[in-house]
Protein backbone atom coordinates (compact mmCIF):
# COMPACT_ATOMS: atom_id res chain seq x y z
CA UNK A 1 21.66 45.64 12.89
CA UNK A 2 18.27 46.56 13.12
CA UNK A 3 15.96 46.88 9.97
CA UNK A 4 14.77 50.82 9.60
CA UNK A 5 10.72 50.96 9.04
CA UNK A 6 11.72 52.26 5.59
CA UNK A 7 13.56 49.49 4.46
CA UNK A 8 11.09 46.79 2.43
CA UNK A 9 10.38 43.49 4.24
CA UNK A 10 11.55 39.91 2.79
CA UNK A 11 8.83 38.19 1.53
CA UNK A 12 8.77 34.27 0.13
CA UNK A 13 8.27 33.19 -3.43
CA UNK A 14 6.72 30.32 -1.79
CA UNK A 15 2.90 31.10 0.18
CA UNK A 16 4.17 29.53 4.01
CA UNK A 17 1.53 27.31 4.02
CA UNK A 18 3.17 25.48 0.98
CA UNK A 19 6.88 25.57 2.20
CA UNK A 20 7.80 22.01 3.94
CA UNK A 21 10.03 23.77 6.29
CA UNK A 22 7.06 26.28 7.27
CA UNK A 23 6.48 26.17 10.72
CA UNK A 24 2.97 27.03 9.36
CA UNK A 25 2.42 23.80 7.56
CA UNK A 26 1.08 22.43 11.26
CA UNK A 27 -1.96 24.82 10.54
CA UNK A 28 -3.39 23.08 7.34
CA UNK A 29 -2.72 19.70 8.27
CA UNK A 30 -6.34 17.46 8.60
CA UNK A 31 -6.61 15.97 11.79
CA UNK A 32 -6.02 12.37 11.88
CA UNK A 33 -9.59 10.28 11.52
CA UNK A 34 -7.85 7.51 13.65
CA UNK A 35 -8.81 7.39 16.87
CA UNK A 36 -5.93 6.70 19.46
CA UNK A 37 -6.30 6.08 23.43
CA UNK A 38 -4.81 9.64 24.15
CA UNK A 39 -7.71 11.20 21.56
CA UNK A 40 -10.61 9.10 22.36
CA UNK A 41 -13.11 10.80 24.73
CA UNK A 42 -13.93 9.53 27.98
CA UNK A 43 -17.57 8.72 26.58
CA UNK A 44 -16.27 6.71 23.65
CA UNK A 45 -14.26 4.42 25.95
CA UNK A 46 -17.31 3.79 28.09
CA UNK A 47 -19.14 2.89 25.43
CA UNK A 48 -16.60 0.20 23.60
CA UNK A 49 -16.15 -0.83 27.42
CA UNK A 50 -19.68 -1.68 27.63
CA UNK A 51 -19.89 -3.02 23.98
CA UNK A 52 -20.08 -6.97 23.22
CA UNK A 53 -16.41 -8.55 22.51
CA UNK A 54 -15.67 -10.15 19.08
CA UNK A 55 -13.10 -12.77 18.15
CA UNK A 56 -11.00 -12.95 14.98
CA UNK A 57 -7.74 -13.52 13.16
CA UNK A 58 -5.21 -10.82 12.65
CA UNK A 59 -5.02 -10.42 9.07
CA UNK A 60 -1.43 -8.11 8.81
CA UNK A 61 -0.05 -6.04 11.57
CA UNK A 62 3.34 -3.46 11.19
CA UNK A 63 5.29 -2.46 13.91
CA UNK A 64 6.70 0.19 12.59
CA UNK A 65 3.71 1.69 10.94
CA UNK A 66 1.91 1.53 14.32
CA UNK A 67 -1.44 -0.29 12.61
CA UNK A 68 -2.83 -3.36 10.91
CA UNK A 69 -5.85 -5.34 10.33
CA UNK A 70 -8.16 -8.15 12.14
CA UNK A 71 -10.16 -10.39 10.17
CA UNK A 72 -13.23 -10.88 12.20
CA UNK A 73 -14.90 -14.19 12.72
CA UNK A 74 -17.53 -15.48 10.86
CA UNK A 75 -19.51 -13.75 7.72
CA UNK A 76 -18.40 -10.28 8.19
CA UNK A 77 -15.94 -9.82 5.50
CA UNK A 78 -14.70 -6.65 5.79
CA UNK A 79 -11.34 -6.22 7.83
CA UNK A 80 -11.05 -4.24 10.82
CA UNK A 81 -8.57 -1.43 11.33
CA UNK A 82 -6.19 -1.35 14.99
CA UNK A 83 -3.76 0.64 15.69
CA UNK A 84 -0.80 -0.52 18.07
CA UNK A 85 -2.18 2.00 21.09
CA UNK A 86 -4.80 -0.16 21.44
CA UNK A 87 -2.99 -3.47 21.84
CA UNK A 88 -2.95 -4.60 25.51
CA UNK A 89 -0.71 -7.41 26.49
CA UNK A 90 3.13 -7.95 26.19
CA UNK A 91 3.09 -9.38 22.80
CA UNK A 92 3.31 -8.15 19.29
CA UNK A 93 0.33 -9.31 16.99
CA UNK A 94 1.84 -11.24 14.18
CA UNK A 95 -0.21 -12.28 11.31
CA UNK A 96 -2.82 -15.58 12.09
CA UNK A 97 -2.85 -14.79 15.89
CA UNK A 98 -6.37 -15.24 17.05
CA UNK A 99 -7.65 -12.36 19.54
CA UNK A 100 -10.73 -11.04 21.40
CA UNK A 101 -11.35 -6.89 20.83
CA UNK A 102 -14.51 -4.31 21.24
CA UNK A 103 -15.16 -2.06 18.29
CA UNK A 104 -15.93 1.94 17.43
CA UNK A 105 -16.71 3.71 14.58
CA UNK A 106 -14.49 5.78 13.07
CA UNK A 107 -15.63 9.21 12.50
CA UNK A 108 -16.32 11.16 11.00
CA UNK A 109 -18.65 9.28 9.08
CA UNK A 110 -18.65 6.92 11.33
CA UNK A 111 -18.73 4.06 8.59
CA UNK A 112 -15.49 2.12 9.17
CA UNK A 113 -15.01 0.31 12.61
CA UNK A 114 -12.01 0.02 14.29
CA UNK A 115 -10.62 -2.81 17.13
CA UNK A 116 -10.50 -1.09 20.62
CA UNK A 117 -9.42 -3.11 23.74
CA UNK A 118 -7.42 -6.02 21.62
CA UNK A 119 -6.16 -9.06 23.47
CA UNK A 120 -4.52 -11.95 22.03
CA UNK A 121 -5.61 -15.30 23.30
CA UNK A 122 -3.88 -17.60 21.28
CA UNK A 123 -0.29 -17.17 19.66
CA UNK A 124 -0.14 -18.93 16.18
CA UNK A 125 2.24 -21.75 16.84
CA UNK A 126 5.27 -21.72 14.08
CA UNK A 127 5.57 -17.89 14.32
CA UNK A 128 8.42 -15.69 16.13
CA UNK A 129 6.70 -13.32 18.39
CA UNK A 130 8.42 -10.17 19.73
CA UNK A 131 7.58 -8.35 23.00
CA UNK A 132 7.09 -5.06 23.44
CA UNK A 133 9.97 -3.90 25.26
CA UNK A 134 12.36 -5.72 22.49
CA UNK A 135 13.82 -3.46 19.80
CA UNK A 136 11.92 -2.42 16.58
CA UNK A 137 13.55 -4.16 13.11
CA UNK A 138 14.57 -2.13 10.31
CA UNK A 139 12.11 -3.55 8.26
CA UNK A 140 9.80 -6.21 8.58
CA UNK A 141 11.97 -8.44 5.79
CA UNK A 142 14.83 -8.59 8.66
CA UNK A 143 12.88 -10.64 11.64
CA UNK A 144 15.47 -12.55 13.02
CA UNK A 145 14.09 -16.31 13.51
């Protein structure tokens, strides 16, 4: 059945761009102020390649969230945000594990920094790591010891 040009078209109560099923609601999202390694511009890697390294703690880091936190050393006292595509090695970060990272600014006020290039150089003895290539938990309460 085809719909004859006099017939009246279906319209929505609901504007598309307020529907959660809208295939719209991809238009009026924000883009993400997080910069990942697939986002960041060629420049921007240069430049936190040619930066100074730091050293700190990491303060909290989630799995399944994809981000957490580095405590850097010394008097800063502000934490740092990572996210988990810029973790290099075969380890996940767990909380006290001391590593080495570059920052940038996170735009687009570029007020916040974020840890680029993070390496972790010592494991905090007492703590079950996880690799990589093991599978995710449900929930960070289940770690099996």
């Amino acid at each position: 059945m085809s719909e004859s040009p006099e017939s009246p078209k279906r319209t929505s109560a609901i504007p598309p761009h307020v529907a959660p099923a809208s295939p719209r609601t991809k238009e009026f999202l924000h883009p993400s102020p997080i910069i990942t390694k697939r986002t960041r511009t060629k420049s921007m890697s240069e430049r936190a390649a040619e930066g100074p390294s730091f050293k700190g703690a990491v303060k909290s880091f989630c799995r399944q969230r994809g981000h957490g936190f580095i405590h850097p050393e010394g008097d800063q006292s502000e934490d740092i945000f990572v996210h988990i595509s810029d973790i290099e090695g075969e380890w996940v970060p767990r909380e006290g594990d001391e590593v080495t990272y570059k920052q940038v600014f996170i735009p687009p006020k570029n007020e916040k920094r974020q840890a680029v290039h993070v390496v972790i150089t010592h494991l905090k003895p007492g703590v079950h790591h996880e690799r990589w290539d093991s599978p995710v938990p449900v929930s960070p309460d289940k770690l099996q010891d």
